[in-house]
Protein backbone atom coordinates (compact mmCIF):
# COMPACT_ATOMS: atom_id res chain seq x y z
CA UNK A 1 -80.48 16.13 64.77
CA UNK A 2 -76.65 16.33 63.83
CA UNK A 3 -76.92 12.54 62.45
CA UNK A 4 -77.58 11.79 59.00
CA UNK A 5 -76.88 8.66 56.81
CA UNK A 6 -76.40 6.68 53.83
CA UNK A 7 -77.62 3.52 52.69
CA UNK A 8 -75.66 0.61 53.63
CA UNK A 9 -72.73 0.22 51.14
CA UNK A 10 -71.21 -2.99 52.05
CA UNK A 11 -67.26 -2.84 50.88
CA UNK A 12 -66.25 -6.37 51.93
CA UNK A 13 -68.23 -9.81 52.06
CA UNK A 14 -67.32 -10.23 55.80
CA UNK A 15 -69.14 -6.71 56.33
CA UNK A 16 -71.94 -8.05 54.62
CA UNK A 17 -72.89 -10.82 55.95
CA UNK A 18 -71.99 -9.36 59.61
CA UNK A 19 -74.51 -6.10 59.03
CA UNK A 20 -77.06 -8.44 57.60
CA UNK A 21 -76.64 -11.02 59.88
CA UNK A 22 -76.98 -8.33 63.02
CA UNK A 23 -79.94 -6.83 61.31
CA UNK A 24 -81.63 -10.46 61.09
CA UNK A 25 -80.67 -10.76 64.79
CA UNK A 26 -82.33 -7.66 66.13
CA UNK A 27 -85.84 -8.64 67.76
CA UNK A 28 -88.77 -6.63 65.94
CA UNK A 29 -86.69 -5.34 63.24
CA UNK A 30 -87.88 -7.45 60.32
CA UNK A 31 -90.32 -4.88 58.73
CA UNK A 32 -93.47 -5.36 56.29
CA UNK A 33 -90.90 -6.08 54.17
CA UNK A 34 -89.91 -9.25 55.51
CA UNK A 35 -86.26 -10.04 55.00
CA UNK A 36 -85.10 -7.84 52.15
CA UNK A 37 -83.42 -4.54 53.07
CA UNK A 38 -82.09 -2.08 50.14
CA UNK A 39 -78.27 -1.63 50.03
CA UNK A 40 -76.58 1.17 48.42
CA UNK A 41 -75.55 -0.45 45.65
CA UNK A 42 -75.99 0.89 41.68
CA UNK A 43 -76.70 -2.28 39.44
CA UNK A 44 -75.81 -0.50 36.82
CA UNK A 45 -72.43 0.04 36.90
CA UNK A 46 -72.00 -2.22 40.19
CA UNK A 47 -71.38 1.59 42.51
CA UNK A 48 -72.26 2.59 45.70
CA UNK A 49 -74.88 5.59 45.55
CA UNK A 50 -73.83 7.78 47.86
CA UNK A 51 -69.80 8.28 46.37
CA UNK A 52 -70.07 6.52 42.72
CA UNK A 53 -67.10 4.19 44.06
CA UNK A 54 -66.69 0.65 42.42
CA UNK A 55 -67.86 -2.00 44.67
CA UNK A 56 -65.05 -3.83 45.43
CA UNK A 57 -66.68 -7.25 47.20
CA UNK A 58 -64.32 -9.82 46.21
CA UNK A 59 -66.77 -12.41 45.81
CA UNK A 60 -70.20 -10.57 44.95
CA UNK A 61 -73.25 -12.45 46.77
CA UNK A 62 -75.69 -12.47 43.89
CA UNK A 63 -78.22 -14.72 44.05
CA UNK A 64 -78.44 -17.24 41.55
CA UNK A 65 -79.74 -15.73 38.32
CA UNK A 66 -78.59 -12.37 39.77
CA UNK A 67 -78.02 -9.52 38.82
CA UNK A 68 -81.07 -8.75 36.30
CA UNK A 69 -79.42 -5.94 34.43
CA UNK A 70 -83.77 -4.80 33.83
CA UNK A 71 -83.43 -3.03 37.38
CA UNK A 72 -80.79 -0.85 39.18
CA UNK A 73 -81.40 -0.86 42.59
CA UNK A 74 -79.93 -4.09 44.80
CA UNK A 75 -81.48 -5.75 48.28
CA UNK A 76 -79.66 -7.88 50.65
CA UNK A 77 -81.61 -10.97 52.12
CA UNK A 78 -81.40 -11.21 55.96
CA UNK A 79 -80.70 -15.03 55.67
CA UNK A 80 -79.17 -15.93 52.63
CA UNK A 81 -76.97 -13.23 52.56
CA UNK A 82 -77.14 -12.86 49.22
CA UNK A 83 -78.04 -9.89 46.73
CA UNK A 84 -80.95 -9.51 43.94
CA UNK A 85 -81.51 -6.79 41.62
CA UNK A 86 -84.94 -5.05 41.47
CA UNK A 87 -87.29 -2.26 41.06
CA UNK A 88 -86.22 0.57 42.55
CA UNK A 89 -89.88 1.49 43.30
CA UNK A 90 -90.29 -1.48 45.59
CA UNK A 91 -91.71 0.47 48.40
CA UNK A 92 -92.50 -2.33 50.69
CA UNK A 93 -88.47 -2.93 50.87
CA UNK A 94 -87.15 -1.96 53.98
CA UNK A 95 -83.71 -0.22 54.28
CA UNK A 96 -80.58 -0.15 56.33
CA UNK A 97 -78.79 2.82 56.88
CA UNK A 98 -75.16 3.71 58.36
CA UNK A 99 -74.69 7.00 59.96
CA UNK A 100 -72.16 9.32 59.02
CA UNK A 101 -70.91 12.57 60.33
């Protein structure tokens, strides 16, 4: 295929909640996972993965206690909207991508 992808990087809060919110909406598409879905965002050093840029979300969604600086990668919850930090070896998350070109 000529279509490949990154991980979601949300860059606004509106963005995020609208790409989580669709995802929620989509019949089926909650996976094994449940609600969580990986984003593309470095806990780190708060970056997206795929260019190293800053995330620049006004108003970061953490979840309360959030972010655990003990783990790097960050999930989005379907209904809350918000983020938590965890393992990046969860492998029962699931993932949302966004294709690029």
């Amino acid at each position: 295929s000529d279509t490949s992808g990154i991980v979601f990087e949300p860059t606004t809060l509106a963005i995020n909640d609208a790409v989580l919110q669709a995802a929620y909406d989509i019949p089926g598409l909650v996976g094994p996972g449940g609600v969580f879905y990986w984003i593309g965002v470095n806990n780190g050093n708060l970056t997206y993965h795929s260019n190293g840029n800053p995330v620049s979300i006004a108003s970061i969604p953490w979840k309360s206690g959030q972010p655990n600086s003990d783990y790097d990668c960050v999930f989005g919850h379907l209904v809350t909207k918000q983020w938590t930090s965890a393992a990046c070896d969860n492998s029962y998350m699931n993932t949302i991508c966004e294709m690029t070109s």
